[in-house]
Protein backbone atom coordinates (compact mmCIF):
# COMPACT_ATOMS: atom_id res chain seq x y z
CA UNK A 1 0.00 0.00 0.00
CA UNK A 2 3.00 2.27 -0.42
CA UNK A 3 0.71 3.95 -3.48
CA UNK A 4 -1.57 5.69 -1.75
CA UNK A 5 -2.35 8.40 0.64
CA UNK A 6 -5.35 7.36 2.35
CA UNK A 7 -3.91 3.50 4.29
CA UNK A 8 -7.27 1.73 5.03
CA UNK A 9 -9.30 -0.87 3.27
CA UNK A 10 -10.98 0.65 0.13
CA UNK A 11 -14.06 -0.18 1.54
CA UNK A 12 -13.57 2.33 4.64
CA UNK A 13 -12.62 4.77 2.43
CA UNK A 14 -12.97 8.66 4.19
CA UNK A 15 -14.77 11.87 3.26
CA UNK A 16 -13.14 13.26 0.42
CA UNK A 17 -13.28 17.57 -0.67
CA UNK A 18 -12.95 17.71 -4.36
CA UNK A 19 -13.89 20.30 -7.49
CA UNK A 20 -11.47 22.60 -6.13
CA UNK A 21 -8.56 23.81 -7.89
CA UNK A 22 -5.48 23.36 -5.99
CA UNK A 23 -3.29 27.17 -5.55
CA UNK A 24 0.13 26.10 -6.40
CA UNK A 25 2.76 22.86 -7.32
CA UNK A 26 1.37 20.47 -4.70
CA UNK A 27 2.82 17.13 -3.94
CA UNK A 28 0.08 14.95 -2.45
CA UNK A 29 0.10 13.94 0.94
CA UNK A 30 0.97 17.98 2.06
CA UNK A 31 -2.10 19.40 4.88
CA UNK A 32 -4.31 21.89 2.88
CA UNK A 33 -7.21 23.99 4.16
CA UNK A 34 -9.90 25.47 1.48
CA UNK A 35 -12.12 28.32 0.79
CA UNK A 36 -15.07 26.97 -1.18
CA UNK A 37 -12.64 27.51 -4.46
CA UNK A 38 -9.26 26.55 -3.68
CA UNK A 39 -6.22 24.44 -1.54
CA UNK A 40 -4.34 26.36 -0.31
CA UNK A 41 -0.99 25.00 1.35
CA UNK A 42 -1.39 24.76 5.42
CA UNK A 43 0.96 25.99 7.73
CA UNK A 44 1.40 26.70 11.47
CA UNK A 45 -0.87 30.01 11.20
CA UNK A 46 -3.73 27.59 10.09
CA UNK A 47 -3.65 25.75 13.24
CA UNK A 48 -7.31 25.99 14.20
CA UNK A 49 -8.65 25.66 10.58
CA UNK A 50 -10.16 22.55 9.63
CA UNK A 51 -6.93 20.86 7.57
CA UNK A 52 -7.11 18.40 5.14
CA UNK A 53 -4.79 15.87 3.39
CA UNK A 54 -4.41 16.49 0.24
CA UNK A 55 -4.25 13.23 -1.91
CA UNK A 56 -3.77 11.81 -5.56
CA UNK A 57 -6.26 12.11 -8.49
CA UNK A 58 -6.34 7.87 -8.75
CA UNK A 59 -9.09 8.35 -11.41
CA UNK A 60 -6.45 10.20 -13.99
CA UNK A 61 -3.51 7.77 -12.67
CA UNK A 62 -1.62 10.63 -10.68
CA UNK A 63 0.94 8.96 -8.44
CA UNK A 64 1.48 9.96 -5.31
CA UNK A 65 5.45 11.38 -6.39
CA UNK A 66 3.69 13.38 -8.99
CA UNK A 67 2.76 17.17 -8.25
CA UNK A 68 -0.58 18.79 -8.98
CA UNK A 69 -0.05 21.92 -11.65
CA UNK A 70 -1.37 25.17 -10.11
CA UNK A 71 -5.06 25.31 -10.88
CA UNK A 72 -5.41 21.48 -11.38
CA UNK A 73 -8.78 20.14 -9.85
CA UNK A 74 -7.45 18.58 -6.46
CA UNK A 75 -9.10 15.99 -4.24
CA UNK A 76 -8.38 16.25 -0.45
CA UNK A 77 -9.34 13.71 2.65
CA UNK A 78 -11.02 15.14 5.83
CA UNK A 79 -9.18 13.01 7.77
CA UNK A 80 -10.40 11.52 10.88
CA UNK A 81 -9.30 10.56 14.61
CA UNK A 82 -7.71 6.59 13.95
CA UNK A 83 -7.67 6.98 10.55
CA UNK A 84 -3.93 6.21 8.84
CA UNK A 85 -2.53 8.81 6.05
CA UNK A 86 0.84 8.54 4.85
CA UNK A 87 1.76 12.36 4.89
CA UNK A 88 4.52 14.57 4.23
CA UNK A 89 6.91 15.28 7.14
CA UNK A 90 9.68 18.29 8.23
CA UNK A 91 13.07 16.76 8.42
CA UNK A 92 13.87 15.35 11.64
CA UNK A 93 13.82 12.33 13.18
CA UNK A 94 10.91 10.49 14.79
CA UNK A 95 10.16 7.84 17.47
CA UNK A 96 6.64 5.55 17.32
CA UNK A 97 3.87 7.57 18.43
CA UNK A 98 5.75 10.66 18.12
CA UNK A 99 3.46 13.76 18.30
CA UNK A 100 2.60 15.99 15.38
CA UNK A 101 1.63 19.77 14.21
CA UNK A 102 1.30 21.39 11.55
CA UNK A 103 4.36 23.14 10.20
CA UNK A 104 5.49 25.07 6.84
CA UNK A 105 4.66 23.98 3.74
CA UNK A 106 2.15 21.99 4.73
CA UNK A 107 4.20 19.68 6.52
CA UNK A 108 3.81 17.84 9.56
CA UNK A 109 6.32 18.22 11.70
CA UNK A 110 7.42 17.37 15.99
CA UNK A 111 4.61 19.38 17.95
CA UNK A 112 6.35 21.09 21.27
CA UNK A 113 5.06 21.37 24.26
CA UNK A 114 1.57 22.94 24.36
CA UNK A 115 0.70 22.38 20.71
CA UNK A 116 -2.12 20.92 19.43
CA UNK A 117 -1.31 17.47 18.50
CA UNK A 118 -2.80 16.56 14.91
CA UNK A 119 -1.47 13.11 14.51
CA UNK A 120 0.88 10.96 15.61
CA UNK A 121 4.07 9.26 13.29
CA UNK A 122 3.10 5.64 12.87
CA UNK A 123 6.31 5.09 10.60
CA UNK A 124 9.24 3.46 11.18
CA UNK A 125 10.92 4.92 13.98
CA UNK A 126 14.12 7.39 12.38
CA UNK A 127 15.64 9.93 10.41
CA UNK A 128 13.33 11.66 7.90
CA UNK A 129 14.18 14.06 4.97
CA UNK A 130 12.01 16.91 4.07
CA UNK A 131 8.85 15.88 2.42
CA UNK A 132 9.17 12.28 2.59
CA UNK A 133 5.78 10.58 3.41
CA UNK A 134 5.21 8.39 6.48
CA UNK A 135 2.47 6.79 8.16
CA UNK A 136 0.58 8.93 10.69
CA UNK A 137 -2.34 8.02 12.75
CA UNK A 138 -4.74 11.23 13.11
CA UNK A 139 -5.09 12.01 16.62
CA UNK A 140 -8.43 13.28 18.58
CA UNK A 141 -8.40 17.12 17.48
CA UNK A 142 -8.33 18.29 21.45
CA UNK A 143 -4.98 16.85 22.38
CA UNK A 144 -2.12 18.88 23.02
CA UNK A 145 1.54 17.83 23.63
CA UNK A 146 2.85 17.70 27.15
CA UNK A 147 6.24 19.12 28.42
């Protein structure tokens, strides 16, 4: 299942936001938040926006690797608490269960002390590079990272 975004059985598949254009060169598997008309690349300033994941057009065999062309039609999962995305990460490196924010670019990257807590990495535990993808478990949206 290293091929998709979304890593559940097809027939659990999640709420999906689509007919929007996406606002710039996204890779999928970035957090987006939209308007009505557009993604728009999350970062830390969007923290208490509803954020989505943005994912791969299957239907027009986009690959995950590929980028969406500013003003493509995107397609974008409202993820939920439990559910399993592989999503892009800030370079660093992770343990299990690390906790995870929001970050630039749309990133998710090691939520500090007192942030809200979107996910958690679910990946194997290590180094890794900027806007590689790695399985994170969506966390309940009221938790916050302790000291």
């Amino acid at each position: 299942m290293a091929n998709v975004i979304y890593r559940h059985p097809v027939n659990q598949e999640p709420e999906t936001v689509s007919n929007m254009t996406v606002a710039g060169a996204y890779l999928p598997g970035i957090l987006v938040t939209e308007d009505g008309d557009e993604f728009t690349v999350a970062t830390a300033a969007d923290i208490e926006a509803e954020l989505l994941i943005l994912s791969n057009r299957q239907f027009y065999d986009q690959d995950i690797t590929t980028a969406y062309a500013s003003g493509d039609t995107g397609v974008a999962y409202r993820p939920k608490p439990g559910e399993v995305y592989q999503a892009r990460l800030a370079a660093a490196t992770y343990a299990k269960g690390a906790p995870l924010t929001v970050g630039a670019s749309g990133y998710l990257t090691a939520a500090g002390a007192s942030e809200r807590v979107l996910a958690f990495f679910d990946g194997t535990a290590g180094a890794i590079s900027a806007g590689a993808l790695a399985d994170v478990r969506i966390a309940n949206s009221f938790l916050t990272a302790s000291a």
